[in-house]
Protein backbone atom coordinates (compact mmCIF):
# COMPACT_ATOMS: atom_id res chain seq x y z
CA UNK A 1 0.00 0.00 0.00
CA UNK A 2 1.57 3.58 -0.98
CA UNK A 3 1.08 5.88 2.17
CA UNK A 4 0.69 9.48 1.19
CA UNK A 5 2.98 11.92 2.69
CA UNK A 6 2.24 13.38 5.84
CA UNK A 7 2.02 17.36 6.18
CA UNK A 8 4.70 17.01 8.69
CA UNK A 9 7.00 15.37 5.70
CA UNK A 10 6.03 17.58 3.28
CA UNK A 11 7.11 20.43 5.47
CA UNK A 12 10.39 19.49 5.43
CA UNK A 13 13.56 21.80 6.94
CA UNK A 14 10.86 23.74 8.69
CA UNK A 15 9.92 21.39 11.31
CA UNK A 16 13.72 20.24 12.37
CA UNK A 17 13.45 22.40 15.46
CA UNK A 18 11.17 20.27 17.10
CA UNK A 19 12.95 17.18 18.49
CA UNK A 20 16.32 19.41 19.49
CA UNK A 21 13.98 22.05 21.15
CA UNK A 22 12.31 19.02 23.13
CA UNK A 23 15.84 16.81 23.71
CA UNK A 24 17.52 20.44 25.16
CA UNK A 25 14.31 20.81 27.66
CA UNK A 26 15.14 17.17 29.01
CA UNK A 27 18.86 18.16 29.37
CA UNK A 28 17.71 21.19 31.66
CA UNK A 29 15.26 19.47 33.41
CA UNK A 30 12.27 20.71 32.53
CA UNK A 31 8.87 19.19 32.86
CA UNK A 32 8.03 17.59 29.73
CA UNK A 33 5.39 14.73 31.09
CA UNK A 34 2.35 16.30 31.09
CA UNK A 35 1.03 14.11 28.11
CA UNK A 36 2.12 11.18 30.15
CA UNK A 37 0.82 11.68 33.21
CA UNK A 38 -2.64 12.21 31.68
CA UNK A 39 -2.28 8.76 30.15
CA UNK A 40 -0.84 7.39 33.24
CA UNK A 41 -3.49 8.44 35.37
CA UNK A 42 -6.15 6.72 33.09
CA UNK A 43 -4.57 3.60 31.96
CA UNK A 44 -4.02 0.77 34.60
CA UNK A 45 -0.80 -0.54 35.68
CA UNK A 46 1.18 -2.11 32.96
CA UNK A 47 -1.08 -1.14 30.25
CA UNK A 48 -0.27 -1.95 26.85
CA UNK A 49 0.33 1.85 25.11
CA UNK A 50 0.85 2.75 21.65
CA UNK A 51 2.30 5.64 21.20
CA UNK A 52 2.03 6.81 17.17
CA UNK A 53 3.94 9.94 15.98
CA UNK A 54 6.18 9.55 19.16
CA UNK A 55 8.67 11.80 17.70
CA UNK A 56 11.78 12.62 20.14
CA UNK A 57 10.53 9.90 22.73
CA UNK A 58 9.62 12.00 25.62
CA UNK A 59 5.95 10.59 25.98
CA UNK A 60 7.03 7.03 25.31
CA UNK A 61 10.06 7.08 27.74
CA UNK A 62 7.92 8.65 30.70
CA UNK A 63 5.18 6.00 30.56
CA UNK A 64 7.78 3.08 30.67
CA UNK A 65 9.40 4.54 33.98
CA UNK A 66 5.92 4.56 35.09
CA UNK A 67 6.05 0.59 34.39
CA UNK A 68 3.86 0.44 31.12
CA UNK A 69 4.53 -1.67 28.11
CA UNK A 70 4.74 0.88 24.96
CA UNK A 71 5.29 0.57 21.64
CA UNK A 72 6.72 3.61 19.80
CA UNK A 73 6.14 4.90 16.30
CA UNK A 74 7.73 7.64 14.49
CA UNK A 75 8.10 7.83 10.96
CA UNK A 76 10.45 10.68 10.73
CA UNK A 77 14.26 9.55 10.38
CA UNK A 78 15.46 12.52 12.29
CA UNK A 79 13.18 13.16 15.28
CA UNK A 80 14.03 8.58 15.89
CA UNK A 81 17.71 9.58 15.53
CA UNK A 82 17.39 12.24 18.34
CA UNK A 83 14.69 9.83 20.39
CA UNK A 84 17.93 7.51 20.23
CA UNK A 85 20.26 9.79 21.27
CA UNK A 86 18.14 11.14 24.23
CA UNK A 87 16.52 7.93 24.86
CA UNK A 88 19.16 4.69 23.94
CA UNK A 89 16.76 2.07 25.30
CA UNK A 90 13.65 3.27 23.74
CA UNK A 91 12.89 1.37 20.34
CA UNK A 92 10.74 2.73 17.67
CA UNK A 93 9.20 1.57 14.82
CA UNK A 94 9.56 3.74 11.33
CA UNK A 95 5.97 3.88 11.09
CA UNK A 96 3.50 6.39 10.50
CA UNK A 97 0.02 5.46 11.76
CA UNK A 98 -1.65 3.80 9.00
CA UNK A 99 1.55 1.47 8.41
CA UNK A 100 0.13 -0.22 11.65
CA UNK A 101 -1.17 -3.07 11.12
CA UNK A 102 -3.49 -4.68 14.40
CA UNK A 103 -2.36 -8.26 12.93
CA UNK A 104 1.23 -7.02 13.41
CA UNK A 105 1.45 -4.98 16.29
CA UNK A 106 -1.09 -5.92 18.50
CA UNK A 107 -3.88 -4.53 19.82
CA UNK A 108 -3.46 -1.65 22.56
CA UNK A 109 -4.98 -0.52 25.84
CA UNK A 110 -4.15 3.02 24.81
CA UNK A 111 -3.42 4.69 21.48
CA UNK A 112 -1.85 8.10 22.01
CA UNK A 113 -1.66 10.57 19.71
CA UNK A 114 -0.33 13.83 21.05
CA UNK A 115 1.86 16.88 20.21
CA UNK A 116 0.20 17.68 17.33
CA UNK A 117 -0.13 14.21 15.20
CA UNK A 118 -3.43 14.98 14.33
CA UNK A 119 -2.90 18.38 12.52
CA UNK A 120 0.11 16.80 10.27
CA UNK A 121 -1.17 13.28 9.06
CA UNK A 122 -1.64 13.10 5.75
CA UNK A 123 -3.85 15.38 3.16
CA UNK A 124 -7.08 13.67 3.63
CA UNK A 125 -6.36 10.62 5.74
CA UNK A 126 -7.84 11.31 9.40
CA UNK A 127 -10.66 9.23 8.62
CA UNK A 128 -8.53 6.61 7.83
CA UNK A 129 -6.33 7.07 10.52
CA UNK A 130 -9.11 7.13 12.89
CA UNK A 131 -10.27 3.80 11.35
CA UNK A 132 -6.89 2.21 11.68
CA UNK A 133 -6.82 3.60 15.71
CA UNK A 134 -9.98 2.14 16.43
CA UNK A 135 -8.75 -1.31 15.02
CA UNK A 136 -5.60 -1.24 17.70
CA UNK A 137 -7.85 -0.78 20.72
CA UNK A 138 -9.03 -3.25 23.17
CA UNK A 139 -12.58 -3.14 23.21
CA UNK A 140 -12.51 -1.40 26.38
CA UNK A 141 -9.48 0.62 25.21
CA UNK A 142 -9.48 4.51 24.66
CA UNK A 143 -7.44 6.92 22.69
CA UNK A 144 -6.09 10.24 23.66
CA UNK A 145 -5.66 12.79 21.36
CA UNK A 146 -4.02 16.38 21.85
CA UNK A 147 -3.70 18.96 19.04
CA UNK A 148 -4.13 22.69 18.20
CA UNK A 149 -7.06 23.41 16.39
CA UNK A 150 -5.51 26.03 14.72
CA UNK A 151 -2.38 25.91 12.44
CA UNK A 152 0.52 26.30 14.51
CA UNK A 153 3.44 25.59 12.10
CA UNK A 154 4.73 24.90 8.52
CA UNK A 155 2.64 22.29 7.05
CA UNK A 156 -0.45 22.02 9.93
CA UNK A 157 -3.74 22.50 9.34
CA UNK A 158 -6.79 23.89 11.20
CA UNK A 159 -8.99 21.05 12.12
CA UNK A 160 -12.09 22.65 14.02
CA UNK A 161 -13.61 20.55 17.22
CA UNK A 162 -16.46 19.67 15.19
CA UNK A 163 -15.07 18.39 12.31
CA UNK A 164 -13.04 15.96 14.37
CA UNK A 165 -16.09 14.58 16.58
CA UNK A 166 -17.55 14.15 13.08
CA UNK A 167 -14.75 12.27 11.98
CA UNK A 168 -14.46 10.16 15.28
CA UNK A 169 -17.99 9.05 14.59
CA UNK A 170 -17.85 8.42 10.97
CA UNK A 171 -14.53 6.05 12.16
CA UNK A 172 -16.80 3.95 14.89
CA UNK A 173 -15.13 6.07 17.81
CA UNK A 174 -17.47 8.49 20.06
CA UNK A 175 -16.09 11.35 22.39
CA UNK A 176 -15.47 10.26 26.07
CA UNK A 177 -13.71 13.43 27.21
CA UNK A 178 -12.98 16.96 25.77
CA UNK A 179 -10.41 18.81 27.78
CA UNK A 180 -8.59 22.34 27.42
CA UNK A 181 -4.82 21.07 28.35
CA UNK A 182 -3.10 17.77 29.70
CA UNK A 183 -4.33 19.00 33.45
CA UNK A 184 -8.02 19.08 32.58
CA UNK A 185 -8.63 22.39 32.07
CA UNK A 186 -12.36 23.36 30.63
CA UNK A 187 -12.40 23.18 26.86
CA UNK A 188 -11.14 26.22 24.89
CA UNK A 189 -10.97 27.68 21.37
CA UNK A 190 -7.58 26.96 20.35
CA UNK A 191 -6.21 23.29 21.87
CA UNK A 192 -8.19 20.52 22.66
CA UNK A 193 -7.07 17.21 24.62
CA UNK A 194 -9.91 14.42 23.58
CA UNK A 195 -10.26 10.59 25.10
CA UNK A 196 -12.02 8.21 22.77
CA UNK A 197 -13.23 5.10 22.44
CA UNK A 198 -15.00 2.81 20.37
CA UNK A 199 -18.54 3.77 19.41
């Protein structure tokens, strides 16, 4: 199956400041786990976690010290080079999300896809990718979901709240939780942190 590019390939040189801005807030100490404690604090010890468009490792790493069993995915050559070199005993797999296939991989307690995956799949594939996250839960499993709705750099796109509840529920997922940040703020105009599961 040929993949289309994703807007985050497409984008090129314009996005390389992403996974050095992230691997030089680890090296100061920073707080960087706010994704992963949100999934922490919802999944169950030792939870099986997927963890697509991982990109410098950060989210992956934090939820196995917190004892989970997570499979990594980043299709982007550079951002696994510098999850290697901040994280040596992290693997990840070179694929983007609809390269997973549930026969292959598994199927997963949790499917995250945070920092923005959402707004750079693929020109016209977040049905599809929807579809293909659905197929890697558990049946009791749930997805989490973080993104600007807005465009926030080279290559994004604006994907409104309601067009994504749309496309959950065209893809056999329904809307568990909509929150305003990673600490469960209200709901606001410009970021949105969503939980879903299947319909």
């Amino acid at each position: 199956m040929t993949l289309p590019p994703t807007r985050w390939e497409l984008a090129g040189e314009d996005n390389r400041g992403y996974g050095v801005h992230f691997a030089d807030s680890v090296a100061r100490g920073v707080d960087v786990d706010g994704e992963a404690r949100f999934v922490d604090a919802m999944a169950a010890r030792g939870s099986r976690i997927l963890d697509v468009g991982s990109g410098m490792g950060r989210v992956s790493a934090a939820l196995r010290a917190r004892g989970h069993d997570v499979v990594a995915t980043e299709p982007d050559a550079d951002l696994r080079a510098q999850s290697l070199a901040t994280y040596p005993d992290l693997p990840v797999l070179p694929h983007q999300a609809l390269a997973l296939d549930p026969d292959e991989v598994g199927t997963f307690d949790v499917v995250t896809l945070v920092g923005n995956v959402m707004i750079f799949l693929g020109e016209g594939t977040e049905r599809r990718v929807l579809e293909r996250v659905r197929d890697l839960l558990r049946p009791d499993g749930r997805a989490v979901l973080g993104f600007h709705l807005t465009a926030v750099k080279a290559g994004s796109r604006t994907y409104p709240a309601d067009e994504l509840v749309a496309d959950a529920e065209a893809s056999g997922l329904r809307v568990v939780h909509r929150f305003g940040s990673y600490e469960l703020h209200e709901p606001v105009d410009d970021y949105a942190v969503w939980v879903l599961a299947r319909a």
